[in-house]
C-alpha atoms as a PDB file:
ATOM      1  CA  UNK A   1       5.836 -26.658 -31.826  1.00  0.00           C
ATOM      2  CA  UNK A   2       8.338 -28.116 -29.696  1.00  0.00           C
ATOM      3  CA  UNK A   3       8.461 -29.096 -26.005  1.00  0.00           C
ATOM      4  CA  UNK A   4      10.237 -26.568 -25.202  1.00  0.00           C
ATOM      5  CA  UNK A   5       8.473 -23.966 -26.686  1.00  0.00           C
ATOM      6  CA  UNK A   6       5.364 -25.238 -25.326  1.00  0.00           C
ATOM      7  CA  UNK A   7       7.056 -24.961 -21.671  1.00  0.00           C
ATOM      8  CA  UNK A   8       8.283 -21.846 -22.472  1.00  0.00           C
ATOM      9  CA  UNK A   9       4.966 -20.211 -23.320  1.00  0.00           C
ATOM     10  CA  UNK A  10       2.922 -22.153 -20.468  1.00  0.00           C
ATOM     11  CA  UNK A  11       6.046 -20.864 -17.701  1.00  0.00           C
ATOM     12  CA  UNK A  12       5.637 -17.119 -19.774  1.00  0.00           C
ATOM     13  CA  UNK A  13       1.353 -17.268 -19.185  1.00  0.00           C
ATOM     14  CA  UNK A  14       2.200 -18.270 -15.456  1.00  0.00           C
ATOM     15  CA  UNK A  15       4.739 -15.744 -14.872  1.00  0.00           C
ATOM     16  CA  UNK A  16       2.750 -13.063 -16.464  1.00  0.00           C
ATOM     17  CA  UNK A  17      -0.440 -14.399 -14.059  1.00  0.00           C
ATOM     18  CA  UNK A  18       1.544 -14.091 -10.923  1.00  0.00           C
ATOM     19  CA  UNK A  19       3.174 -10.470 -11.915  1.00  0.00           C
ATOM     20  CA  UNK A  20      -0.619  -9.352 -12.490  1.00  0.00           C
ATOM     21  CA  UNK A  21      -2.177 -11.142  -8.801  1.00  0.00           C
ATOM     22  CA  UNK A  22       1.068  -9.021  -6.997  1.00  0.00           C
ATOM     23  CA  UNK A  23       0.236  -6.098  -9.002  1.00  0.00           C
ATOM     24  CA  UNK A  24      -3.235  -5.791  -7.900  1.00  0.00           C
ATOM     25  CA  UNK A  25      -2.177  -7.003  -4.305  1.00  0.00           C
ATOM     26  CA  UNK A  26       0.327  -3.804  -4.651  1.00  0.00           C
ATOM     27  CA  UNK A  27      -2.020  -1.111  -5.652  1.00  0.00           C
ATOM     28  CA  UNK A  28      -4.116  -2.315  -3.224  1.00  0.00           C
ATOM     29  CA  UNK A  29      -1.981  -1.827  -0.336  1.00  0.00           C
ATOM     30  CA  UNK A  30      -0.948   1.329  -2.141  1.00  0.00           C
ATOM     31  CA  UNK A  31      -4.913   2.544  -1.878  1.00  0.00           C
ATOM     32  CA  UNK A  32      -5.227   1.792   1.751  1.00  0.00           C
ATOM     33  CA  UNK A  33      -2.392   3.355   2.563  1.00  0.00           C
ATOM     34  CA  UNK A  34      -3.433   6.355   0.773  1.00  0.00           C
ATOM     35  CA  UNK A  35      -6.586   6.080   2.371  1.00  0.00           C
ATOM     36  CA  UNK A  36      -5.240   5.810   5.895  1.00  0.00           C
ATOM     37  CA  UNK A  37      -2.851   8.820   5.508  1.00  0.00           C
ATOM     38  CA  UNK A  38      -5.551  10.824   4.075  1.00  0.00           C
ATOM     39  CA  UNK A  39      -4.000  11.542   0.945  1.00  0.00           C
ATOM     40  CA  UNK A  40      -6.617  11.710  -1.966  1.00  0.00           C
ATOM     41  CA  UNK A  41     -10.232  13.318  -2.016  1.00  0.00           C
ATOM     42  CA  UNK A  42     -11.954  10.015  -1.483  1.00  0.00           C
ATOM     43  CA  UNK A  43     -12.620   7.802   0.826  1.00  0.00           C
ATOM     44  CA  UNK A  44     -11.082   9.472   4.255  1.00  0.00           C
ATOM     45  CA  UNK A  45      -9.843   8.102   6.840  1.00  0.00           C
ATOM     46  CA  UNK A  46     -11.334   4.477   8.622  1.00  0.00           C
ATOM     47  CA  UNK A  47     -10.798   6.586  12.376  1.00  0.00           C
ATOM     48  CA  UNK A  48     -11.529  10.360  12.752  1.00  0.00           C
ATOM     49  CA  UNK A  49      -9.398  10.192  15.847  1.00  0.00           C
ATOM     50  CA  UNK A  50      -6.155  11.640  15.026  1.00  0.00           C
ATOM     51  CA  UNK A  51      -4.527   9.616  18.233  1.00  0.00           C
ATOM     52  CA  UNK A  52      -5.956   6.347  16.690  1.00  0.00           C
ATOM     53  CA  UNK A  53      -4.722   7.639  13.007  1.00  0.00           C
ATOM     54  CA  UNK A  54      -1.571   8.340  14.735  1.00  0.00           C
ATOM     55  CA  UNK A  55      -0.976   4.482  15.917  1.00  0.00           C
ATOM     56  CA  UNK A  56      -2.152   3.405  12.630  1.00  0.00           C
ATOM     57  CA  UNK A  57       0.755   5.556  10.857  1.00  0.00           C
ATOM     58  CA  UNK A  58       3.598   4.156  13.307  1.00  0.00           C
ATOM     59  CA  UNK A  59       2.511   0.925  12.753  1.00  0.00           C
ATOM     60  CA  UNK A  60       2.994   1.622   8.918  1.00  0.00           C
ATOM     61  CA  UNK A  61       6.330   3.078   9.594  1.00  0.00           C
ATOM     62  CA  UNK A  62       7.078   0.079  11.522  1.00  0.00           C
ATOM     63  CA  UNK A  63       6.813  -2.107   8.376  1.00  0.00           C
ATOM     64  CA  UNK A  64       8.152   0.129   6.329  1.00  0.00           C
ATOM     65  CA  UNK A  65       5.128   0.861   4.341  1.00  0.00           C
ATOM     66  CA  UNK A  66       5.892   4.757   4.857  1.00  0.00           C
ATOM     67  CA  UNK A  67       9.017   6.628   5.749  1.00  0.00           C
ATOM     68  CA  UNK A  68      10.331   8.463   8.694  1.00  0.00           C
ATOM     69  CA  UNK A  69       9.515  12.191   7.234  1.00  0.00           C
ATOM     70  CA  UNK A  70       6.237  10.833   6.082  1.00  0.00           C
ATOM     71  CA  UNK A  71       5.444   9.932   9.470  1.00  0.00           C
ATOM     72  CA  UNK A  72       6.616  12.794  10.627  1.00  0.00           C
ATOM     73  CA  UNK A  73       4.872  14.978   8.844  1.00  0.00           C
ATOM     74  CA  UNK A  74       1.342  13.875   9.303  1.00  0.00           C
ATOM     75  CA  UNK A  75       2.507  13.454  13.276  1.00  0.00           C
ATOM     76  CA  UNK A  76       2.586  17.027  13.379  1.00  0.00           C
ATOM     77  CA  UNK A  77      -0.727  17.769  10.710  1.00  0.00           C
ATOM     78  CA  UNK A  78      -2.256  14.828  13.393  1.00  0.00           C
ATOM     79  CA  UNK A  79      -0.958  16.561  16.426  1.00  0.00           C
ATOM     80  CA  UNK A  80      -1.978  20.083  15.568  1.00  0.00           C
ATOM     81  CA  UNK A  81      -6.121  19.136  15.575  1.00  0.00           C
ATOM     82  CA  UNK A  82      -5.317  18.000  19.045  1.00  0.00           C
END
C-alpha cells in the first residue's frame, strides 16, 4: 500500500471518529432539550416551576437551540398553569 493510501485511510478513521464524538455531542443536546421542553414521556422537566422553565426556554431561544413559535408555544402551555 502506498503512502498515500495509508494517509488516506488514517485521515478517513479520523474523520469518521470526529463525525461520531459530534454526533453523540448532538443527540445529546437534542435529549436535554427535549427534556427541558417536556417533550417525551421520560425524564420531565429539571424545575417544576413553570417561571423557572420559562427562563430556561428563552435562554434556548436565545442560542437558537429552539425557534420563536416553539417558544411561543410552550410560553403560553407555561403561562396557563400559572
Amino acid at each position: 500500500m502506498s503512502n498515500d493510501q495509508q494517509d488516506f485511510g488514517r485521515i478517513a478513521r479520523e474523520i469518521g471518529e470526529d463525525l461520531a464524538k459530534l454526533w453523540d455531542q448532538a443527540t445529546q443536546l437534542f435529549m436535554d432539550t427535549a427534556r427541558d421542553l417536556g417533550w417525551g414521556g421520560r425524564g420531565g422537566h429539571r424545575d417544576a416551576d413553570p417561571l423557572k422553565q420559562l427562563e430556561r426556554l428563552a435562554d434556548l431561544r436565545d442560542k437558537g437551540v429552539i425557534t420563536e413559535a416553539e417558544f411561543q408555544a410552550k410560553k403560553a402551555e407555561l403561562l396557563s398553569k400559572v
